[in-house]
N, C-alpha and C. Protein backbone atom coordinates (compact mmCIF):
# COMPACT_ATOMS: atom_id res chain seq x y z
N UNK A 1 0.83 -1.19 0.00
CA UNK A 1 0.00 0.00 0.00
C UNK A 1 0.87 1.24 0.00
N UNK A 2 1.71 1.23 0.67
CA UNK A 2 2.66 2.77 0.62
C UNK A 2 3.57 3.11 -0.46
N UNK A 3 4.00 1.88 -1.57
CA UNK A 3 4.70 1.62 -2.62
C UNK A 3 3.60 2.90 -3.44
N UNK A 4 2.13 2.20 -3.82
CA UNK A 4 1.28 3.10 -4.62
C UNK A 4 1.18 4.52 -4.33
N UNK A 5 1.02 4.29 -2.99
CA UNK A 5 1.04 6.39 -2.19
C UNK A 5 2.11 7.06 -2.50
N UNK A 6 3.57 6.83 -2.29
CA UNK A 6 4.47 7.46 -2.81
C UNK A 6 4.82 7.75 -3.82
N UNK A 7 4.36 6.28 -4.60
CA UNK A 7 4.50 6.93 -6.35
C UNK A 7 3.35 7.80 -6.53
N UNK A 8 2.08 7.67 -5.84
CA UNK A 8 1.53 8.72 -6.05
C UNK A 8 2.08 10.44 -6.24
N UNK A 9 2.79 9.94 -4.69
CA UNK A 9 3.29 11.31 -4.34
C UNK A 9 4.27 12.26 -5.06
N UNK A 10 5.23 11.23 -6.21
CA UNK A 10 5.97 11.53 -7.33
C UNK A 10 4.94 12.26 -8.09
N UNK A 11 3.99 11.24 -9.07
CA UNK A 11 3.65 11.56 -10.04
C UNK A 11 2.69 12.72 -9.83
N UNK A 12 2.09 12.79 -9.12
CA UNK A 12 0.98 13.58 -8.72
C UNK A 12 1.33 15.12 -8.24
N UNK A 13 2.87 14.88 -7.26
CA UNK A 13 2.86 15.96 -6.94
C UNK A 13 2.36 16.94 -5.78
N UNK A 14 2.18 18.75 -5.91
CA UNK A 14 1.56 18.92 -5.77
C UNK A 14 -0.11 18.89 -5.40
N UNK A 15 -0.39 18.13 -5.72
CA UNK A 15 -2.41 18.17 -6.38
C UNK A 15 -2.63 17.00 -5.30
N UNK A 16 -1.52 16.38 -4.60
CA UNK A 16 -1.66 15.23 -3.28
C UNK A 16 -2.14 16.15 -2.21
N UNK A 17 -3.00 15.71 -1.76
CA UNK A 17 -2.98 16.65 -0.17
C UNK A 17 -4.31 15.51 1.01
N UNK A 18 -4.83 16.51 1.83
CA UNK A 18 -5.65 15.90 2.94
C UNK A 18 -6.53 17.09 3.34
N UNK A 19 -7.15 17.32 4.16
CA UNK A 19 -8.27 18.07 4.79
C UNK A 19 -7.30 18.12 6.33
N UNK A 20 -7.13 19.36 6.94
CA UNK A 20 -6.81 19.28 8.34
C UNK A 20 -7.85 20.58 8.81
N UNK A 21 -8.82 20.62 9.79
CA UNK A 21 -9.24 21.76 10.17
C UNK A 21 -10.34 22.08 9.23
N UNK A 22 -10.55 21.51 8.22
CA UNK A 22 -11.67 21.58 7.35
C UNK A 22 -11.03 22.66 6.04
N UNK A 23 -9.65 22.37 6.20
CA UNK A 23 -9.22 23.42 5.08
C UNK A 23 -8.42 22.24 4.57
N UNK A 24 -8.37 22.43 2.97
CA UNK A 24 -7.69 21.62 1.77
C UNK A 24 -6.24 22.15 2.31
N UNK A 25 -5.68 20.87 2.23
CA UNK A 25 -3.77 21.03 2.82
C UNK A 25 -3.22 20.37 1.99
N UNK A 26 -1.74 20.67 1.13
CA UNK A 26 -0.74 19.96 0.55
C UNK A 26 -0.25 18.94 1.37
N UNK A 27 -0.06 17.96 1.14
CA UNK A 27 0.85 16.72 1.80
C UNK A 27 -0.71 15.86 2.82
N UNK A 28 -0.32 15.02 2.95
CA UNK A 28 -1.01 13.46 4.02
C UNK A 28 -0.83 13.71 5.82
N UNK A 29 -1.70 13.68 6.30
CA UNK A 29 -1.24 13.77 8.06
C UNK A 29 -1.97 12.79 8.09
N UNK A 30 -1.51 11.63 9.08
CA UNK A 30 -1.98 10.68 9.56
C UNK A 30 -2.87 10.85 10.96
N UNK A 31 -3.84 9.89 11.50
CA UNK A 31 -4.77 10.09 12.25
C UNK A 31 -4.19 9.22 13.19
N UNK A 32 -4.05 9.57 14.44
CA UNK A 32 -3.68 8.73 15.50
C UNK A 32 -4.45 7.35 15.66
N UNK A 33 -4.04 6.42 16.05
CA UNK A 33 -4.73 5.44 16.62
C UNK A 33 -6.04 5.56 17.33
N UNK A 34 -6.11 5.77 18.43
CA UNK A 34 -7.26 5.80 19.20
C UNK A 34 -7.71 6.68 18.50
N UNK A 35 -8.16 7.96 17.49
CA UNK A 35 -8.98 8.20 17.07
C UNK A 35 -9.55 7.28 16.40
N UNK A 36 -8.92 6.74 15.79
CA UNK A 36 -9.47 5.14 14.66
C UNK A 36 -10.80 4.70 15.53
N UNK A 37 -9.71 3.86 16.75
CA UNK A 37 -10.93 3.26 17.98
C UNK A 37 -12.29 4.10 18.07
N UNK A 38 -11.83 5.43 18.40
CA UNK A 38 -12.97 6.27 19.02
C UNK A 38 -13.90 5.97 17.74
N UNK A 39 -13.78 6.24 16.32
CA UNK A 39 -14.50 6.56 15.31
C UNK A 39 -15.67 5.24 15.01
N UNK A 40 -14.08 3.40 15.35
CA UNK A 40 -15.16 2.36 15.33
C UNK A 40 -16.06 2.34 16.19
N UNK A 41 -15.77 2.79 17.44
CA UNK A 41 -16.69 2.49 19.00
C UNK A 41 -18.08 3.36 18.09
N UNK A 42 -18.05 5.26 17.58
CA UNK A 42 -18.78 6.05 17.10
C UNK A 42 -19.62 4.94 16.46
N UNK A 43 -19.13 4.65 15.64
CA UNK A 43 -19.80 3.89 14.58
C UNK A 43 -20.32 2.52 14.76
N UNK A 44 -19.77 1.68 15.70
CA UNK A 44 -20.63 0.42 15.92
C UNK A 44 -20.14 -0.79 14.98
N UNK A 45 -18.85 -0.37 14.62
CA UNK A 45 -17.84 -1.52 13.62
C UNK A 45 -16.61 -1.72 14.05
N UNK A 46 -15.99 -2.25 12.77
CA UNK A 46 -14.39 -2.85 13.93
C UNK A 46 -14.03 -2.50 11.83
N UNK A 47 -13.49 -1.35 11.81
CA UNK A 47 -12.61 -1.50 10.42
C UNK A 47 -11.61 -2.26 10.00
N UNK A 48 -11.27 -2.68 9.21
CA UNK A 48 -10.19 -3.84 8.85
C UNK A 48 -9.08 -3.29 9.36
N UNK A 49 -7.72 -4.10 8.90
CA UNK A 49 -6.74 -3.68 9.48
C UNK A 49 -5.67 -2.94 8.45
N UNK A 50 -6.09 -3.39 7.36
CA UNK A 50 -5.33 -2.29 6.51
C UNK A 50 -6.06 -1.11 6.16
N UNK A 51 -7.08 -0.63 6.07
CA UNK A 51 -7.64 0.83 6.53
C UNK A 51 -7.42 1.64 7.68
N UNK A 52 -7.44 0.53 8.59
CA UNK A 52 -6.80 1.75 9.49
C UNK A 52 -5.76 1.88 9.69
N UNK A 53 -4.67 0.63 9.12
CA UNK A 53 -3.35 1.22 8.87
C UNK A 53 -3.32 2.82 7.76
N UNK A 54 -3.80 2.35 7.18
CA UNK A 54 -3.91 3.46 5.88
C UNK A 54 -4.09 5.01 6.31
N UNK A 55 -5.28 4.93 7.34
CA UNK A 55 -5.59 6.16 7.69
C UNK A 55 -4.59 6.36 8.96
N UNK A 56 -3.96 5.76 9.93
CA UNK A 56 -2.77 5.85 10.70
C UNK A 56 -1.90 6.70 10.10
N UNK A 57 -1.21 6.46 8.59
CA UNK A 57 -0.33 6.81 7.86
C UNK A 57 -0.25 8.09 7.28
N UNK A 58 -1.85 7.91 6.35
CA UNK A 58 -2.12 9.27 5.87
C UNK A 58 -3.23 9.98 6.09
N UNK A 59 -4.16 9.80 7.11
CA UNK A 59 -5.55 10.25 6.95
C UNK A 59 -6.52 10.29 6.18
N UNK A 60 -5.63 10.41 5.02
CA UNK A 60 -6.93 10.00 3.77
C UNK A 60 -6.77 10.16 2.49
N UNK A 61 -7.26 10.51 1.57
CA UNK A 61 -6.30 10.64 0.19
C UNK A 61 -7.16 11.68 -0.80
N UNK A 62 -6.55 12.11 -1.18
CA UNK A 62 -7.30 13.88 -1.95
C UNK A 62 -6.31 14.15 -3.50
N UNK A 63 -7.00 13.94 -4.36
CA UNK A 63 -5.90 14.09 -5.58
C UNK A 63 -7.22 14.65 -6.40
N UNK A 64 -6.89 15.42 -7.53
CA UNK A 64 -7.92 15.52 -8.40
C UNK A 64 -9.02 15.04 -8.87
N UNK A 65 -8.41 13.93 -9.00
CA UNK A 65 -9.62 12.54 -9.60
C UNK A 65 -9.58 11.74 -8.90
N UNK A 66 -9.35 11.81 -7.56
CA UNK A 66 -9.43 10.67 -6.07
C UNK A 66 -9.98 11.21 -4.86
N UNK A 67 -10.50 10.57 -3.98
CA UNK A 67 -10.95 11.71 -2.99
C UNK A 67 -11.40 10.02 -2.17
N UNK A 68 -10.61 9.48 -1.13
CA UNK A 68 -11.19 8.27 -0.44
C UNK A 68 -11.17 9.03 0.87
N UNK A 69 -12.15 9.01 1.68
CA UNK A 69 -12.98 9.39 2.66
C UNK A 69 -11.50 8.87 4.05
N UNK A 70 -11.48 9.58 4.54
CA UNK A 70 -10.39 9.37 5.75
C UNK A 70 -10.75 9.39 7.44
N UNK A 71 -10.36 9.07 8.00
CA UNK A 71 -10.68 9.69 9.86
C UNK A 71 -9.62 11.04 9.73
N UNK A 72 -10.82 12.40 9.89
CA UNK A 72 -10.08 13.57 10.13
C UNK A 72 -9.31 13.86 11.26
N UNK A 73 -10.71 13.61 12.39
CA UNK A 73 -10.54 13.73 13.79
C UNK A 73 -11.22 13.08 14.53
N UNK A 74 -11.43 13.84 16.26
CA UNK A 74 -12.43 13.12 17.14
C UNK A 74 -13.47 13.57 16.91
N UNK A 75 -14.08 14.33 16.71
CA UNK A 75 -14.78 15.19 16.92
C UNK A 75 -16.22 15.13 15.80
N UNK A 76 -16.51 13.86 16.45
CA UNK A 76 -18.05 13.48 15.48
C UNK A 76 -18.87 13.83 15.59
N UNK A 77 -19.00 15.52 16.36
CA UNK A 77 -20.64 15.95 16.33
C UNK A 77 -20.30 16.78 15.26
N UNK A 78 -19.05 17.80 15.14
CA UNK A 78 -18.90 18.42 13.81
C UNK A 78 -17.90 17.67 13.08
N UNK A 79 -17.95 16.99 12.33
CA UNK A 79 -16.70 16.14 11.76
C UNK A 79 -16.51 17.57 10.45
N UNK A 80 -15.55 16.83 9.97
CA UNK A 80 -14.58 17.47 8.94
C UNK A 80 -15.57 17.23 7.59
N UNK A 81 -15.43 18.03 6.41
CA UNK A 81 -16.32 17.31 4.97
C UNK A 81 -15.44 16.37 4.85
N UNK A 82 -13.95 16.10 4.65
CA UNK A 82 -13.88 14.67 4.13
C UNK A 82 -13.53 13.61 5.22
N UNK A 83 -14.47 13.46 6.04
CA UNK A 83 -14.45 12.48 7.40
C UNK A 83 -15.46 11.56 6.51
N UNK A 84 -14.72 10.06 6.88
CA UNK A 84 -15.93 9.23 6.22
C UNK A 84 -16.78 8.52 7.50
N UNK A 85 -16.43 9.47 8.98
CA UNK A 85 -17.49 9.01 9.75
C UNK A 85 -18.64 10.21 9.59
N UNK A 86 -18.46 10.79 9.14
CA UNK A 86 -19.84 11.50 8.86
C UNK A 86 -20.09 11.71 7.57
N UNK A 87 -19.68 10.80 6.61
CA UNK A 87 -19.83 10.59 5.50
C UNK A 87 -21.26 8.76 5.96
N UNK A 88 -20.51 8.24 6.77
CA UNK A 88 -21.14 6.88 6.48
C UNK A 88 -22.46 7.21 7.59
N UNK A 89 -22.51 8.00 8.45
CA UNK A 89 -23.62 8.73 9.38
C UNK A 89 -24.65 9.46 8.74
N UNK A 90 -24.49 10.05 7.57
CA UNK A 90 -25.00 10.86 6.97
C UNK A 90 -25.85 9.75 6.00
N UNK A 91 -25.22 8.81 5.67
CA UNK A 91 -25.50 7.85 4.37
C UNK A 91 -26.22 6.74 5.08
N UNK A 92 -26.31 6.21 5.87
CA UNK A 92 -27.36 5.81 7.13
C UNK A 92 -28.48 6.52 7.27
N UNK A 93 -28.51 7.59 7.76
CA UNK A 93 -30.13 8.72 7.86
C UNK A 93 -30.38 8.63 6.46
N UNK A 94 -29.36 9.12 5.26
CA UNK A 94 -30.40 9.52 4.05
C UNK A 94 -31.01 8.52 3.41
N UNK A 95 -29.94 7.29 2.89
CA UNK A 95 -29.94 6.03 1.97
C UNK A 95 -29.82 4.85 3.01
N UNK A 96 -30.43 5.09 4.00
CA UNK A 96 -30.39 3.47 4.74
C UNK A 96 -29.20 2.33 4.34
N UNK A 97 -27.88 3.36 4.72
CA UNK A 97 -27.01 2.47 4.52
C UNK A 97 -26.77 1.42 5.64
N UNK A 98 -26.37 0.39 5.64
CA UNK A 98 -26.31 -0.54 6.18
C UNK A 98 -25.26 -0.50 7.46
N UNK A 99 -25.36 -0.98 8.75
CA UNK A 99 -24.63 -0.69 9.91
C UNK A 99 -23.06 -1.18 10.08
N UNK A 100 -23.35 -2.16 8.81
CA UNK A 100 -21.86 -3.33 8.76
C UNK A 100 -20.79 -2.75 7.44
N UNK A 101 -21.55 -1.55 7.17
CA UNK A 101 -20.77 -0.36 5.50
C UNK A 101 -20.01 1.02 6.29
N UNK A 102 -18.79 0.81 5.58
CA UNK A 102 -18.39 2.29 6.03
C UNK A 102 -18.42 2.96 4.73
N UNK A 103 -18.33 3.92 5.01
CA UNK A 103 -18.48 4.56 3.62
C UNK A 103 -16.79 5.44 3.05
N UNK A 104 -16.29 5.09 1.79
CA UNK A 104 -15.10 5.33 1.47
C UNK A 104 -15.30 6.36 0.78
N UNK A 105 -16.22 6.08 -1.00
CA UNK A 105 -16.34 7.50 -2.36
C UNK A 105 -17.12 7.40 -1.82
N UNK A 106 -18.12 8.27 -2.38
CA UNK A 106 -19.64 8.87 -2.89
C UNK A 106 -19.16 9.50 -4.14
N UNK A 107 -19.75 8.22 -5.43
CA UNK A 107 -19.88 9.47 -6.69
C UNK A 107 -21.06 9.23 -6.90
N UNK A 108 -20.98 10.88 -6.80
CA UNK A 108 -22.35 12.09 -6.92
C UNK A 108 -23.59 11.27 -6.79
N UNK A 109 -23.15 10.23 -5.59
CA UNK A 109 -24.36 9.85 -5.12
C UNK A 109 -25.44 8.69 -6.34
N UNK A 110 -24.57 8.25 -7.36
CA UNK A 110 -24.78 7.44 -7.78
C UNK A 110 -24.05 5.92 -7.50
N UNK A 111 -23.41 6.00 -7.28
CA UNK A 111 -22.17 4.82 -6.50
C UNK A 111 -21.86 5.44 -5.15
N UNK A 112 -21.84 4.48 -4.23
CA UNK A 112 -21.31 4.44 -2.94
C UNK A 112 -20.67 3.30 -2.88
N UNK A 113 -18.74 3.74 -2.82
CA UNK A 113 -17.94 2.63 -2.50
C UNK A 113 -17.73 2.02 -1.13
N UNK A 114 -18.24 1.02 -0.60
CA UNK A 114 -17.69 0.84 1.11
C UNK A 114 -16.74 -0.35 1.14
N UNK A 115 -16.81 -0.39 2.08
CA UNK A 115 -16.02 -1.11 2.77
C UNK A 115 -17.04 -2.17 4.08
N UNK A 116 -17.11 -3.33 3.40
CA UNK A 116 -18.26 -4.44 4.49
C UNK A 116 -17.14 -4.71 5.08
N UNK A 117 -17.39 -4.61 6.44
CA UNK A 117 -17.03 -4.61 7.92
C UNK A 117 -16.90 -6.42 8.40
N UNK A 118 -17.86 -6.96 7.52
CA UNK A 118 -18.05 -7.94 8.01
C UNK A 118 -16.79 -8.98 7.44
N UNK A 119 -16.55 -8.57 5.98
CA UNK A 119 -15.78 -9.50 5.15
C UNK A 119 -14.50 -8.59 4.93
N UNK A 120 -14.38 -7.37 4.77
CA UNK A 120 -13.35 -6.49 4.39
C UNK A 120 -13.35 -6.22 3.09
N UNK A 121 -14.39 -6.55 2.42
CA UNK A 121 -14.25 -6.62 1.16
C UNK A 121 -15.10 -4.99 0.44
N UNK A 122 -14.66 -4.23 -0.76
CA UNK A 122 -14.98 -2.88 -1.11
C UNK A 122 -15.87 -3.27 -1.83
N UNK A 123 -17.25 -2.61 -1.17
CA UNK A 123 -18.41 -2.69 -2.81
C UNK A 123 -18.85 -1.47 -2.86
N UNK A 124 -19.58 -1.62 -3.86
CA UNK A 124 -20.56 -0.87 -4.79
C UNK A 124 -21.73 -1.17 -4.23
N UNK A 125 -22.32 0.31 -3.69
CA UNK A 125 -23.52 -0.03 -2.78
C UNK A 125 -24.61 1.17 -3.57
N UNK A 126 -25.74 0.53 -3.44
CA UNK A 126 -26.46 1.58 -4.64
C UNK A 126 -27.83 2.05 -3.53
N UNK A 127 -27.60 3.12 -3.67
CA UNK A 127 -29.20 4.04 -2.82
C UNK A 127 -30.14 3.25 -3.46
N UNK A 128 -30.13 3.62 -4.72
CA UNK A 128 -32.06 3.27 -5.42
C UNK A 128 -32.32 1.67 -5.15
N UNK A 129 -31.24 1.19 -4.91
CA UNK A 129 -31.64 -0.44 -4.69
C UNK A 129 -31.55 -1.23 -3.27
N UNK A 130 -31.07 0.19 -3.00
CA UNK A 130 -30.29 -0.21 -1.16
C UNK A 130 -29.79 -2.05 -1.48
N UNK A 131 -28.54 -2.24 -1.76
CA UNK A 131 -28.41 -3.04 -1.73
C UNK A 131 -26.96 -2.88 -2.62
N UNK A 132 -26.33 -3.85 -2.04
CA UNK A 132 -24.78 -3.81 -2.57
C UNK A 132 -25.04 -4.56 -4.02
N UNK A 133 -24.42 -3.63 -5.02
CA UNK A 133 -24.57 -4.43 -6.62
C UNK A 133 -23.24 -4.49 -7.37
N UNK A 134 -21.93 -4.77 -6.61
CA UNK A 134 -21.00 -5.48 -7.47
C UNK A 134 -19.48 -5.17 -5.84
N UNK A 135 -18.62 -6.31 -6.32
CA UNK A 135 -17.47 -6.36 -5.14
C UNK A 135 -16.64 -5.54 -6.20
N UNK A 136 -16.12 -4.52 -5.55
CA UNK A 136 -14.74 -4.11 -6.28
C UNK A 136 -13.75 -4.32 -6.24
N UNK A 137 -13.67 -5.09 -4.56
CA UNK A 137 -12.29 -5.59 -4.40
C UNK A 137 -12.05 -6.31 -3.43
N UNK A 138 -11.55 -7.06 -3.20
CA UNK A 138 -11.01 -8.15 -1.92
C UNK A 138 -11.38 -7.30 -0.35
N UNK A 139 -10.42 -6.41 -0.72
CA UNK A 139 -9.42 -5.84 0.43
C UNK A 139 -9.53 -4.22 -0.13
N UNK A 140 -8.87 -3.54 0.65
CA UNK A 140 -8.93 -1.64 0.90
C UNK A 140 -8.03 -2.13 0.12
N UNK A 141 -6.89 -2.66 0.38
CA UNK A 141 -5.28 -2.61 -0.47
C UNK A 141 -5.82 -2.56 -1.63
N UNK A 142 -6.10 -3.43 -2.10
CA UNK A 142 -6.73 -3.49 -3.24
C UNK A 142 -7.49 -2.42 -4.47
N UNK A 143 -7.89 -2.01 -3.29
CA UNK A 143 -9.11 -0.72 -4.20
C UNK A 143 -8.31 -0.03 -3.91
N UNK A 144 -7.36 0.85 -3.23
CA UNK A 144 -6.88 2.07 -3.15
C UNK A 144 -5.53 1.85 -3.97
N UNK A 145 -5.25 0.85 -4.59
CA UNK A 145 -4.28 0.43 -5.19
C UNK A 145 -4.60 0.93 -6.79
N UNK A 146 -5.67 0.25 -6.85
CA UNK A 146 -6.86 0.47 -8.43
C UNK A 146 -6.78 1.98 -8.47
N UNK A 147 -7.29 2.64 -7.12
CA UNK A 147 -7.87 3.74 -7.80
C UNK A 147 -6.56 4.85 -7.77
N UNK A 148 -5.93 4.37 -7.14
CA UNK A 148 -4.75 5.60 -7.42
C UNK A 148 -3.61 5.33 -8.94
N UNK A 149 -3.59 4.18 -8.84
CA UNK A 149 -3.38 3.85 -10.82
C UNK A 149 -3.98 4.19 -11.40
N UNK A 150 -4.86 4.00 -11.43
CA UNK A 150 -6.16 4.91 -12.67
C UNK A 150 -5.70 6.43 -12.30
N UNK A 151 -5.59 6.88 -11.49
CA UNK A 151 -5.59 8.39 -11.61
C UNK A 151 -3.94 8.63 -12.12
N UNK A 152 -2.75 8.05 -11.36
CA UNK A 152 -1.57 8.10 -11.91
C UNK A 152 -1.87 8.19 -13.55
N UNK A 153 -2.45 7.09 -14.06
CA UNK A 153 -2.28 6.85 -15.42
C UNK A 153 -3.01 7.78 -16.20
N UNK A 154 -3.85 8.23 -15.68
CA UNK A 154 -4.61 9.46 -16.27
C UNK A 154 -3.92 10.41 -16.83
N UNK A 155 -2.91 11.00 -15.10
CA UNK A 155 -2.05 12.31 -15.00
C UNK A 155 -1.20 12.00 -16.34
N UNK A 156 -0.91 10.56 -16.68
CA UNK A 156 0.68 10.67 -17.53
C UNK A 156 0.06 10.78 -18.65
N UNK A 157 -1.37 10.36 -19.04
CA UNK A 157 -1.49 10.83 -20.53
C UNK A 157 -1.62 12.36 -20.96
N UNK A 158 -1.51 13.00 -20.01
CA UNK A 158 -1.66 14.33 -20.32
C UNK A 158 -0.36 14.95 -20.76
């Protein structure tokens, strides 16, 4: 997983950053541990173990054409916009997301990528069907692996 982030961090550059304070920041800050805890206890799950390594490391991931939902902070009555505990809180009240889903993307609310709690495995979870409609990937490694290649490979055709 950190092999892909750093080459991220080559190719990308600049345009890498994180959310600290609710303001867009250059560079990755990692989220302490026990915030992790505090966020599963918040939430009523036990996140895998390479996500929360992930978010340990970097908090979360913000590139042009990437945006995976991170633990900002503690602070879950006002969380941060790219906190995916009040990303997956929010997606619970609106779209009856499921208690065992964290929530990673939201594109534009036509795809919701999570993360099942139960298996570790990343799906494709759909509002209009409430119901998960395709696995994207084993594992977080996995998908955050995918999606930051696709965007690397993007940047180089330009």
């Amino acid at each position: 997983m950190v092999s892909v982030i750093e080459e991220a961090k080559q190719v990308l550059g600049e345009q890498l950053g994180t959310f600290v304070n609710n303001e867009y920041q250059l560079g990755m800050v990692g989220t302490p541990r026990f915030v992790i805890q505090q966020a599963e206890a918040h939430l009523g799950l036990v996140l895998p173990e390479d996500y929360k390594n992930f978010v340990e490391e970097y908090g979360g991931f913000c590139s042009s054409g990437v945006f995976i939902h991170g633990i900002c902070n503690a602070d879950f009555e006002n969380p941060m916009v790219c906190d995916g505990v009040r990303a997956t809180l929010s997606s619970r009240k609106l779209s009856n997301l499921p208690h065992h889903l964290y929530l990673l993307v939201n594109e534009e609310g036509d795809e919701i990528h999570c993360i099942d709690c139960e298996n570790g495995q990343v799906i494709n979870w759909s509002p209009y069907h409430r119901a998960a409609t395709e696995v994207l990937s084993a594992n977080f490694t996995d998908y955050l692996e995918s999606r930051v290649r696709r965007e690397i490979a993007r940047k180089s055709r330009r």
